[in-house]
N, C-alpha and C. Protein backbone atom coordinates (compact mmCIF):
# COMPACT_ATOMS: atom_id res chain seq x y z
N UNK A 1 -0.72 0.50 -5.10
CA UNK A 1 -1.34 0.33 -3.82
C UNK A 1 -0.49 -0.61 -2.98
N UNK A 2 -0.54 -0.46 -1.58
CA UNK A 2 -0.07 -1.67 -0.66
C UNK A 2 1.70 -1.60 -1.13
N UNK A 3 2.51 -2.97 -1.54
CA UNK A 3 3.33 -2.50 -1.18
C UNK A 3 3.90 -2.15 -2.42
N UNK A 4 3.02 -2.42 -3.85
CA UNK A 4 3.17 -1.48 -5.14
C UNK A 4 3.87 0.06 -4.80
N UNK A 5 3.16 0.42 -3.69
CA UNK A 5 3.45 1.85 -3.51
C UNK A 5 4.80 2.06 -2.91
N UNK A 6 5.30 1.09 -2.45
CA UNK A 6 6.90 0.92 -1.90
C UNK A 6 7.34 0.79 -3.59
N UNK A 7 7.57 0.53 -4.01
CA UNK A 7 8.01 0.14 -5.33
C UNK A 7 8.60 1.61 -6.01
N UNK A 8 6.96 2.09 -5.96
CA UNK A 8 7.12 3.73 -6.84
C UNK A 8 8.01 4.42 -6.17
N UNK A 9 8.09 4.31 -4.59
CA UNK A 9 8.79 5.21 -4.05
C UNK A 9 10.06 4.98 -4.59
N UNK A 10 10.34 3.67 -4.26
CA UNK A 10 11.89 3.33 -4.70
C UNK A 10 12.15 4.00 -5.98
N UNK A 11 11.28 3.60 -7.06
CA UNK A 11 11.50 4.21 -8.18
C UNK A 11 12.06 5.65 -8.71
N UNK A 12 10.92 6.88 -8.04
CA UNK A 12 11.05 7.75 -7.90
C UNK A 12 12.14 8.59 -6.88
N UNK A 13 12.92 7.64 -6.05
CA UNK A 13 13.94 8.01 -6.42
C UNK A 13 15.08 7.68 -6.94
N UNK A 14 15.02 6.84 -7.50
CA UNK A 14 16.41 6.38 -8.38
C UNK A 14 16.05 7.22 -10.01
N UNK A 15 14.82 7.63 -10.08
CA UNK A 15 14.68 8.07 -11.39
C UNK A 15 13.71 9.21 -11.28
N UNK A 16 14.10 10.35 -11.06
CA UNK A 16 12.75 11.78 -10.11
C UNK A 16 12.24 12.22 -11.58
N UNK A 17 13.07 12.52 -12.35
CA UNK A 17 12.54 13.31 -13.67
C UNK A 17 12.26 12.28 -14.47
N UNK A 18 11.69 10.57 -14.37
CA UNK A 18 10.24 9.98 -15.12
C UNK A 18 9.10 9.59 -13.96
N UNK A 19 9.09 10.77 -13.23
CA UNK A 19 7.92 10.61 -12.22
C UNK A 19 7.62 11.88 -12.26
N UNK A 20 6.00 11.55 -12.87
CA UNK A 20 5.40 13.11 -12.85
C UNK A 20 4.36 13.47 -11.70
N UNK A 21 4.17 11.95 -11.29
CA UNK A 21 3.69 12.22 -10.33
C UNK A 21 3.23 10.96 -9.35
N UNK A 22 2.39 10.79 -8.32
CA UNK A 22 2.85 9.59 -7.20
C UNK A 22 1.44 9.39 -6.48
N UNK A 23 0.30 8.50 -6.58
CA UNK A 23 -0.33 8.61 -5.66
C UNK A 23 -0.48 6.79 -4.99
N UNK A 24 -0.03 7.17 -3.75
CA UNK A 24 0.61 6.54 -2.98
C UNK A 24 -0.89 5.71 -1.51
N UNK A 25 -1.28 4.45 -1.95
CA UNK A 25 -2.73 4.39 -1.38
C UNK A 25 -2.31 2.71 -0.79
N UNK A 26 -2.06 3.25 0.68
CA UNK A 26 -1.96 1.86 1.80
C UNK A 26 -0.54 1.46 1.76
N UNK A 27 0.56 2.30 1.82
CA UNK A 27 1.56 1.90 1.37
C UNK A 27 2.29 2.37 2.39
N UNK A 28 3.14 0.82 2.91
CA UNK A 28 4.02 1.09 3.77
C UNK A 28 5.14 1.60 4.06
N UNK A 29 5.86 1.78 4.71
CA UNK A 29 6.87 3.08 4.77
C UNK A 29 8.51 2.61 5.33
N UNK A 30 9.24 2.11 4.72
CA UNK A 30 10.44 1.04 5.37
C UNK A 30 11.42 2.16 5.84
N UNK A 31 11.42 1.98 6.92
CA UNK A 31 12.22 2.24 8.24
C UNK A 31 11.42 3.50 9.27
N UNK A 32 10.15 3.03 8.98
CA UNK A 32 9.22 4.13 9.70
C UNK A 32 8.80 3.25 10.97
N UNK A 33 9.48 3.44 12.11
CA UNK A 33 8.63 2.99 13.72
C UNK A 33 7.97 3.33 14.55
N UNK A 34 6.85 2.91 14.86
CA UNK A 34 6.96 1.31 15.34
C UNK A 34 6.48 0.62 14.52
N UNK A 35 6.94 -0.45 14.35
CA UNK A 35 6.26 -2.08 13.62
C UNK A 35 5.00 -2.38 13.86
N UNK A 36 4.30 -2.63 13.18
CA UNK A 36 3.12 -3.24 13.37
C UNK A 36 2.74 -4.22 14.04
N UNK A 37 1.61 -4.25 15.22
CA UNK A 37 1.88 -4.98 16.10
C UNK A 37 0.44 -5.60 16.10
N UNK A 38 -0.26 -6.32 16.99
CA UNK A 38 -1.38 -6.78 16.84
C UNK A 38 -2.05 -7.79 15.56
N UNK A 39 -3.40 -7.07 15.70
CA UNK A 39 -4.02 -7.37 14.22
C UNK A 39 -3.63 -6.32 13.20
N UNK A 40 -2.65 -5.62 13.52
CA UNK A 40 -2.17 -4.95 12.21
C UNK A 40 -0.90 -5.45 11.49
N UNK A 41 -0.24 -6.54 12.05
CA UNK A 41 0.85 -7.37 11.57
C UNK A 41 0.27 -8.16 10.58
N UNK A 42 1.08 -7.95 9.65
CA UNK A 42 0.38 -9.21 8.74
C UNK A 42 1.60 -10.28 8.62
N UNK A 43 1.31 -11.57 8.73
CA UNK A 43 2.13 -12.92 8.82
C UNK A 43 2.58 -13.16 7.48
N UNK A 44 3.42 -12.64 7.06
CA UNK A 44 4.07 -12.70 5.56
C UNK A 44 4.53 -14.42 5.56
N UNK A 45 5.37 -14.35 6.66
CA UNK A 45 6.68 -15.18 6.55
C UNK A 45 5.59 -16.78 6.75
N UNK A 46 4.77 -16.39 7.57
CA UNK A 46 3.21 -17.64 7.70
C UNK A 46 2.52 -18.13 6.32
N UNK A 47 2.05 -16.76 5.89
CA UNK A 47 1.75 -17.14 4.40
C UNK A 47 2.49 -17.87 3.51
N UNK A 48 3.32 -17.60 3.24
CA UNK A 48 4.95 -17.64 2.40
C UNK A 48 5.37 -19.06 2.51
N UNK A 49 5.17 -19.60 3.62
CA UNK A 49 5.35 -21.11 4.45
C UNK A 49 3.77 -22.00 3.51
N UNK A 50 2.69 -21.31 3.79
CA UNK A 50 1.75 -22.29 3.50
C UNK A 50 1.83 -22.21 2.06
N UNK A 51 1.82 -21.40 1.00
CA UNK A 51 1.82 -21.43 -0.07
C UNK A 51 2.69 -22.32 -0.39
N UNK A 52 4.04 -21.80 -0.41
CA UNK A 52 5.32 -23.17 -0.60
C UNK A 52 5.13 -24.64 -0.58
N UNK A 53 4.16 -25.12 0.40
CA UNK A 53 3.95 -26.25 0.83
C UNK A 53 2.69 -26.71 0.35
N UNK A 54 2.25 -25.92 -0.65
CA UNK A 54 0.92 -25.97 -1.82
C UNK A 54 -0.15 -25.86 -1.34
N UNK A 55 -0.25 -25.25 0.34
CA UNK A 55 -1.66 -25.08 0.92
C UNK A 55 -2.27 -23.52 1.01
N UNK A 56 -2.26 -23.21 -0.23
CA UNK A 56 -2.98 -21.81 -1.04
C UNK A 56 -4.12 -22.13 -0.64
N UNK A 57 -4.97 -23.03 -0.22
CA UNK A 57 -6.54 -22.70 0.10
C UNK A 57 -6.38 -21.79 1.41
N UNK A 58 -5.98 -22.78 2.76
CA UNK A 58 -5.29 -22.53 3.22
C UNK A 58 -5.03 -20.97 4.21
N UNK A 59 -4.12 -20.74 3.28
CA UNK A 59 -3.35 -19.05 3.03
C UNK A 59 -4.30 -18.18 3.20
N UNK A 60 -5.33 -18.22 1.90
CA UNK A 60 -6.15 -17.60 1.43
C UNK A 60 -7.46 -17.46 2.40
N UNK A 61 -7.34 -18.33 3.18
CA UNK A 61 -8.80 -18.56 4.28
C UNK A 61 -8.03 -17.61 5.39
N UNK A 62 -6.90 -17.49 5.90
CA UNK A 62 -6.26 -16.69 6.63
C UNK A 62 -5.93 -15.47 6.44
N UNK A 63 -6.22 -15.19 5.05
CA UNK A 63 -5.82 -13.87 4.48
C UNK A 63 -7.12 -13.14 4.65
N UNK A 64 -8.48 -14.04 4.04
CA UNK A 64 -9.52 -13.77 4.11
C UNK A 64 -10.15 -12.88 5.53
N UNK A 65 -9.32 -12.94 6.44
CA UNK A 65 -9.74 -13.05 7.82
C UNK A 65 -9.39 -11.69 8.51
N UNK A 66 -8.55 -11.51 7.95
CA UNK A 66 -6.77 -10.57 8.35
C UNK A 66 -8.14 -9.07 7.61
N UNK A 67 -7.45 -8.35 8.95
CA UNK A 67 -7.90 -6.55 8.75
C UNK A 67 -8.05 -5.97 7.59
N UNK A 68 -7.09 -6.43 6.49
CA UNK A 68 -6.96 -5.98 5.73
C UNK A 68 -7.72 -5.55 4.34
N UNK A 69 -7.92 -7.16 4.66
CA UNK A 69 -9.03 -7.59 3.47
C UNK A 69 -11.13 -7.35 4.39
N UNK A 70 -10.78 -7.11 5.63
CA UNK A 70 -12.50 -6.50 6.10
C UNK A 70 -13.54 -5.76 5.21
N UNK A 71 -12.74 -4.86 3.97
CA UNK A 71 -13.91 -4.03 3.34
C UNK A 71 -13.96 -4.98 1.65
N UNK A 72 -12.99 -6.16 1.54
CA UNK A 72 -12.81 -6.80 0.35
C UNK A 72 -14.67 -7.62 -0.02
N UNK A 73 -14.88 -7.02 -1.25
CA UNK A 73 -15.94 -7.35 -1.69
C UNK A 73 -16.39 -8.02 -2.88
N UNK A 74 -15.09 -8.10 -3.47
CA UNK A 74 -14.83 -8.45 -4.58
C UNK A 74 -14.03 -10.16 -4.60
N UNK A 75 -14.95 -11.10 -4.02
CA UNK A 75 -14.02 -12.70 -3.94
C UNK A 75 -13.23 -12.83 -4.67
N UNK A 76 -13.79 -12.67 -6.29
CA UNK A 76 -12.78 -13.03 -7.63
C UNK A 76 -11.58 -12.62 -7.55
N UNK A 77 -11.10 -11.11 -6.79
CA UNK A 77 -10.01 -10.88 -6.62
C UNK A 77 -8.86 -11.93 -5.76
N UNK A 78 -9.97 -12.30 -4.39
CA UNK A 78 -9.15 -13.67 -3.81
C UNK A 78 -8.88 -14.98 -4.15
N UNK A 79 -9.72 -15.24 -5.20
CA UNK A 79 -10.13 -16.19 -5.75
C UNK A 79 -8.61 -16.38 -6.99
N UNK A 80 -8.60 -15.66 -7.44
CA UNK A 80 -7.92 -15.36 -8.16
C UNK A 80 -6.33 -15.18 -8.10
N UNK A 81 -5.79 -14.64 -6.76
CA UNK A 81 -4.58 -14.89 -6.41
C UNK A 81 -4.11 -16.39 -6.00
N UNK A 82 -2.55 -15.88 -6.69
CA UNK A 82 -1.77 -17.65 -6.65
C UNK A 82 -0.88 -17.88 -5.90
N UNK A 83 -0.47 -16.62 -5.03
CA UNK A 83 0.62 -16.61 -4.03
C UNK A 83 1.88 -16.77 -4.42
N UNK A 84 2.24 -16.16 -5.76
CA UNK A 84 3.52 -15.79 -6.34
C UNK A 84 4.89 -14.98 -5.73
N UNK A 85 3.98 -13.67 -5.27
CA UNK A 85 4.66 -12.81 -4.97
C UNK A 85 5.09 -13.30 -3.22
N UNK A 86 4.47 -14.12 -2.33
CA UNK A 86 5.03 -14.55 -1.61
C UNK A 86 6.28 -15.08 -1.14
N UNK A 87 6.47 -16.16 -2.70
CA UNK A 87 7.70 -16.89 -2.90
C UNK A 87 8.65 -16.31 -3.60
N UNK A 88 8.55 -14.80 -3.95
CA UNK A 88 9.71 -13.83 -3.99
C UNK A 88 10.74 -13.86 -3.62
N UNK A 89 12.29 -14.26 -3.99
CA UNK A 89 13.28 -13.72 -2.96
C UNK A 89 12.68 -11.83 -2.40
N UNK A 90 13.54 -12.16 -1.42
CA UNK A 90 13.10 -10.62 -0.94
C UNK A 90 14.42 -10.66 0.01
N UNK A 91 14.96 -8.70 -0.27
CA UNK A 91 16.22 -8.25 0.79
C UNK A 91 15.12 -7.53 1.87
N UNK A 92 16.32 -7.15 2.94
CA UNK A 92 15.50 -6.47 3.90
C UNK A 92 14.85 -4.98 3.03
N UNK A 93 14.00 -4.28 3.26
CA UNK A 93 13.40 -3.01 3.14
C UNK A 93 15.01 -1.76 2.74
N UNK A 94 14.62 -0.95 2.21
CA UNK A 94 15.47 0.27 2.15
C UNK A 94 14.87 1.67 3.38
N UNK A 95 15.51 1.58 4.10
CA UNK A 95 14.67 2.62 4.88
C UNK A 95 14.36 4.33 4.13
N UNK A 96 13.42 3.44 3.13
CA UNK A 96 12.72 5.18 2.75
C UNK A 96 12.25 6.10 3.57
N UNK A 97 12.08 6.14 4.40
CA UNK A 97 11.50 7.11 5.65
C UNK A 97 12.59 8.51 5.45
N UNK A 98 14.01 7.75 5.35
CA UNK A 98 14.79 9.00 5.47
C UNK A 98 14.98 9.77 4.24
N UNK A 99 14.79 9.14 3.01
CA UNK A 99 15.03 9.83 1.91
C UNK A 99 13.35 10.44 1.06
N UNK A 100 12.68 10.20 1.99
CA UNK A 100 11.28 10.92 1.49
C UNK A 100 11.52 12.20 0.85
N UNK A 101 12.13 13.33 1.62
CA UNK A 101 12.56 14.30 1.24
C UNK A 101 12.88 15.24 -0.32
N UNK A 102 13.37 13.93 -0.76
CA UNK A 102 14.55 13.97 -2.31
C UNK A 102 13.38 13.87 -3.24
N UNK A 103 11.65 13.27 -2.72
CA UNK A 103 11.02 12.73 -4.15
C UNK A 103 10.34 14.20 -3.86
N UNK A 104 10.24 14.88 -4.97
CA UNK A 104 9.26 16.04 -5.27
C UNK A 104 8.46 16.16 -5.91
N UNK A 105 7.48 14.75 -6.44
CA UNK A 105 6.85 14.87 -7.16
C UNK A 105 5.39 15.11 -6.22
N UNK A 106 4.64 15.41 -7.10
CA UNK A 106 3.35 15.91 -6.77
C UNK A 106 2.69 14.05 -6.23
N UNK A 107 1.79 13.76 -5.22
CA UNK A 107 1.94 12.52 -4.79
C UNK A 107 0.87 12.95 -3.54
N UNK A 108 -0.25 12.26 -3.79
CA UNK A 108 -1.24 11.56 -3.23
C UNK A 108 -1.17 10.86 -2.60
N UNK A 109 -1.34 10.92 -0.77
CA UNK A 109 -1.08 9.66 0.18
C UNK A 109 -2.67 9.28 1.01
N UNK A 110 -3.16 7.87 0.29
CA UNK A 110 -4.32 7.45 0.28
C UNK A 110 -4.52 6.77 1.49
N UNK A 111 -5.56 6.59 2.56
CA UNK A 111 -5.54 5.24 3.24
C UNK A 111 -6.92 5.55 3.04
N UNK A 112 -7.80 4.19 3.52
CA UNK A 112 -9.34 4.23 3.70
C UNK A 112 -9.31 4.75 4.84
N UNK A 113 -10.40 5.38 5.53
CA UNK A 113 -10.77 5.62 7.07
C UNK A 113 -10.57 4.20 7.56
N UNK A 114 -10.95 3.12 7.37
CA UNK A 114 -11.05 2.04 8.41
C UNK A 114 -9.98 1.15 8.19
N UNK A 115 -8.30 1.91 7.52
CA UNK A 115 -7.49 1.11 7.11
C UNK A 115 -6.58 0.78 8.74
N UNK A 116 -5.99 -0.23 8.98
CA UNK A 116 -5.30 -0.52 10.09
C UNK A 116 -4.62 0.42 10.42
N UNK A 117 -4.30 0.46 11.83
CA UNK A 117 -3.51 1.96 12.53
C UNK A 117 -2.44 2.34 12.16
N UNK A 118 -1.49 1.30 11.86
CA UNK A 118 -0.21 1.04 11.14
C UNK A 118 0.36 1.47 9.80
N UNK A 119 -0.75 1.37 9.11
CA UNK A 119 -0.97 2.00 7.52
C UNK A 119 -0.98 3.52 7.62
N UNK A 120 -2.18 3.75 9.05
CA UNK A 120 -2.91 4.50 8.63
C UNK A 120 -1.55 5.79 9.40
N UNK A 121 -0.72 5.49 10.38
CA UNK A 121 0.82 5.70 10.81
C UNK A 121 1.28 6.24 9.82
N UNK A 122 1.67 5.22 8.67
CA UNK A 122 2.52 5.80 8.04
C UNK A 122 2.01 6.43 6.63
N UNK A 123 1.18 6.48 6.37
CA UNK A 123 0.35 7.57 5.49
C UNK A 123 0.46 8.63 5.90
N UNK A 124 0.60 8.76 7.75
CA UNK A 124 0.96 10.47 7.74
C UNK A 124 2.62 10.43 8.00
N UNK A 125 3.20 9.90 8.09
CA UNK A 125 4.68 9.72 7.84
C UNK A 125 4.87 9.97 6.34
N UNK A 126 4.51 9.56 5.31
CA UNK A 126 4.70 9.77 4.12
C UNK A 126 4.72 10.92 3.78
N UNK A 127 2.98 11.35 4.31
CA UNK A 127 2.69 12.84 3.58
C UNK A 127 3.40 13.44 4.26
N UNK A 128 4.04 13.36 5.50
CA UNK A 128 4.48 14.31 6.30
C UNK A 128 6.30 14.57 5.79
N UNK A 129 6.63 13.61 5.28
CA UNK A 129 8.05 13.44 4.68
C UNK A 129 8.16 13.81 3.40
N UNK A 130 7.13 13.68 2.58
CA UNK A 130 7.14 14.38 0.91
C UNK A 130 6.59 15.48 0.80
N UNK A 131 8.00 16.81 0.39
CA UNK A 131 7.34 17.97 -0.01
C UNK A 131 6.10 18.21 -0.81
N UNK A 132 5.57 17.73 -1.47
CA UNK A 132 4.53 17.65 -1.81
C UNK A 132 3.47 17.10 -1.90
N UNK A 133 3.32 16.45 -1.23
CA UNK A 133 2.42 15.50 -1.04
C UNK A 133 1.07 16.11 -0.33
N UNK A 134 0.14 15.61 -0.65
CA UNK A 134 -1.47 15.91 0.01
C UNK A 134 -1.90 14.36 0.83
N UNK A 135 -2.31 14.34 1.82
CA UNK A 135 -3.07 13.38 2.61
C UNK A 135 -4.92 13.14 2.32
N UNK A 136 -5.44 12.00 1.84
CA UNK A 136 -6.38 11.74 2.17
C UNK A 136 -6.82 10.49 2.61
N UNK A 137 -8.16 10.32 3.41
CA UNK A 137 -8.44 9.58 3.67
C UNK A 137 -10.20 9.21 2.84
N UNK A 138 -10.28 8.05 2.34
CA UNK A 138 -11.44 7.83 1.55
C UNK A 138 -12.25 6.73 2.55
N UNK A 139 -13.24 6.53 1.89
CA UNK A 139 -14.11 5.56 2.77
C UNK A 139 -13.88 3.94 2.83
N UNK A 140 -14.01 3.39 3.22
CA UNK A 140 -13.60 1.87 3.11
C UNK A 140 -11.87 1.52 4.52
N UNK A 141 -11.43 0.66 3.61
CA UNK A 141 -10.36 0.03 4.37
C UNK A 141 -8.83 0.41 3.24
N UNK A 142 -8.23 -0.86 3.69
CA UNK A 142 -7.13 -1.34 2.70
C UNK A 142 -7.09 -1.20 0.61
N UNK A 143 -9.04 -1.83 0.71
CA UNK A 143 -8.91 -2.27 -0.46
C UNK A 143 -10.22 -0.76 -1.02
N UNK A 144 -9.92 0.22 -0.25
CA UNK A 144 -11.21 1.28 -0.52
C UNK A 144 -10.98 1.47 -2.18
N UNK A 145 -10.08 1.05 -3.03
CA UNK A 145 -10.39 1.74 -4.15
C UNK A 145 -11.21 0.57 -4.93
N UNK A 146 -11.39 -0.86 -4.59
CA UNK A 146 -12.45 -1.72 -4.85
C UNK A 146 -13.83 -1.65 -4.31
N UNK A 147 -13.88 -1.42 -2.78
CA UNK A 147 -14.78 -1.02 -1.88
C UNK A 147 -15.62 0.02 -2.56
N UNK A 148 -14.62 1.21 -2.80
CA UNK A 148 -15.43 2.53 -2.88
C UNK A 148 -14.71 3.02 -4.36
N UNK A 149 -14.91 2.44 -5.47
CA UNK A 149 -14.37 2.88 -6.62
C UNK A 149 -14.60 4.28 -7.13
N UNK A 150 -15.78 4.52 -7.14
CA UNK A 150 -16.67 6.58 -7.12
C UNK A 150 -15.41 7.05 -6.84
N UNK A 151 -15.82 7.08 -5.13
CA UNK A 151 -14.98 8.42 -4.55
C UNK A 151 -13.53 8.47 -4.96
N UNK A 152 -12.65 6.72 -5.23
CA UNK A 152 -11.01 6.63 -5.64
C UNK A 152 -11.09 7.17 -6.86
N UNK A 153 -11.66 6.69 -7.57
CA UNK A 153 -11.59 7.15 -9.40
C UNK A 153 -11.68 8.83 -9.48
N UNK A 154 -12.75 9.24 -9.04
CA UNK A 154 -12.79 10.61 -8.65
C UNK A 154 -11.12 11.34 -8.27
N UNK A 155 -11.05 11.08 -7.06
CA UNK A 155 -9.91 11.45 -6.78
C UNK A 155 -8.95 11.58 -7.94
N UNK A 156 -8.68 9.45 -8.29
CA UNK A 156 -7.89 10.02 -9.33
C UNK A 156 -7.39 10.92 -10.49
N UNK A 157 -8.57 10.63 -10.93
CA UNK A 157 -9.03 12.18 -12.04
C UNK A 157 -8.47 13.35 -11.92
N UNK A 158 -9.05 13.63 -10.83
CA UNK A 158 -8.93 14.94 -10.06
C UNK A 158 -7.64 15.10 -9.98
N UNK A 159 -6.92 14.11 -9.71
CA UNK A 159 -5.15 14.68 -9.78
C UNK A 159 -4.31 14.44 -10.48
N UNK A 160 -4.85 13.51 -11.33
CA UNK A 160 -4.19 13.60 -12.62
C UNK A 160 -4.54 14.72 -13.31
N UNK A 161 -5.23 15.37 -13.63
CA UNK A 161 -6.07 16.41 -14.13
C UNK A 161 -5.10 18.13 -14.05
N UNK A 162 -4.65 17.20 -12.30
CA UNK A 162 -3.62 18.69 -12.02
C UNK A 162 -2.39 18.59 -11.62
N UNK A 163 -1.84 17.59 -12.53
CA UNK A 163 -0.78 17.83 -12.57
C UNK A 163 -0.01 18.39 -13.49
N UNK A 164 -0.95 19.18 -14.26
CA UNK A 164 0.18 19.72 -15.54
C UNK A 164 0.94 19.47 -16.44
N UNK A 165 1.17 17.44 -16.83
CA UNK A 165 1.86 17.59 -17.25
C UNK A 165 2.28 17.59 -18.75
């Protein structure tokens, strides 16, 4: 999910034949424009700053706030993050947008209905760039597969089920 799903992509293509298959839920799309603008920007480089400087309450009260987390129902999950992955080195993005093409695996592109416009952008950029890929949209936001576990688990099933492999 989120930017897990950047990950797989990368994966799948540096390695197509141990990917049997891809379902791809809130996941952003590097070198897909326009940028996220508004309340659909999320302040990485803000976060990243307060954590460093050990003010994780902080962070977390700002994160709390942010579009993203609107259908989050589950505190323990916030509760629970330590702001690790913040203090990541990190390079710029690989612009996957252009090499969508190359992944052929069978691949599920998830957003909630009430996920930010930006997400919800490049979810059809995705599906629209992977030969195989199917588009849906489930109920909730960002975090619909906590929100709305039924209808995600379902899904999942359902396509794992058909992928044959």
């Amino acid at each position: 999910m989120s930017q897990g799903g950047r990950v797989a992509l990368e994966f799948a293509l540096r390695h197509p034949g141990r990917v049997a298959g891809l379902i791809l839920q809130g996941t952003p799309l590097g070198g897909f424009q326009p940028g996220p603008r508004g309340e659909d920007a999320i302040p990485l480089a803000a976060y990243a700053r307060l954590v460093k400087d050990g003010r994780l309450a902080e962070m977390k009260a700002l994160w709390r706030r942010h579009p993203l987390m609107r259908d989050a129902r589950d505190e323990a999950l916030l509760a629970a993050y330590d702001g690790r992955d913040l203090l990541a080195p990190t390079g710029p993005s690989p612009p996957l947008a252009e090499a969508l093409g190359e992944i052929d695996a069978p691949t599920l592109v998830v957003t909630g209905q009430q996920e930010i416009a930006w997400l919800q952008l490049g979810g059809d950029a995705i599906a629209y760039g992977l030969p195989n890929a199917r588009r849906i949209r489930l109920p909730g936001g960002h975090l619909c597969n906590i929100s709305h576990p039924g209808p995600y688990n379902e899904m999942v099933a359902a396509f794992d089920a058909g992928i044959g492999r």
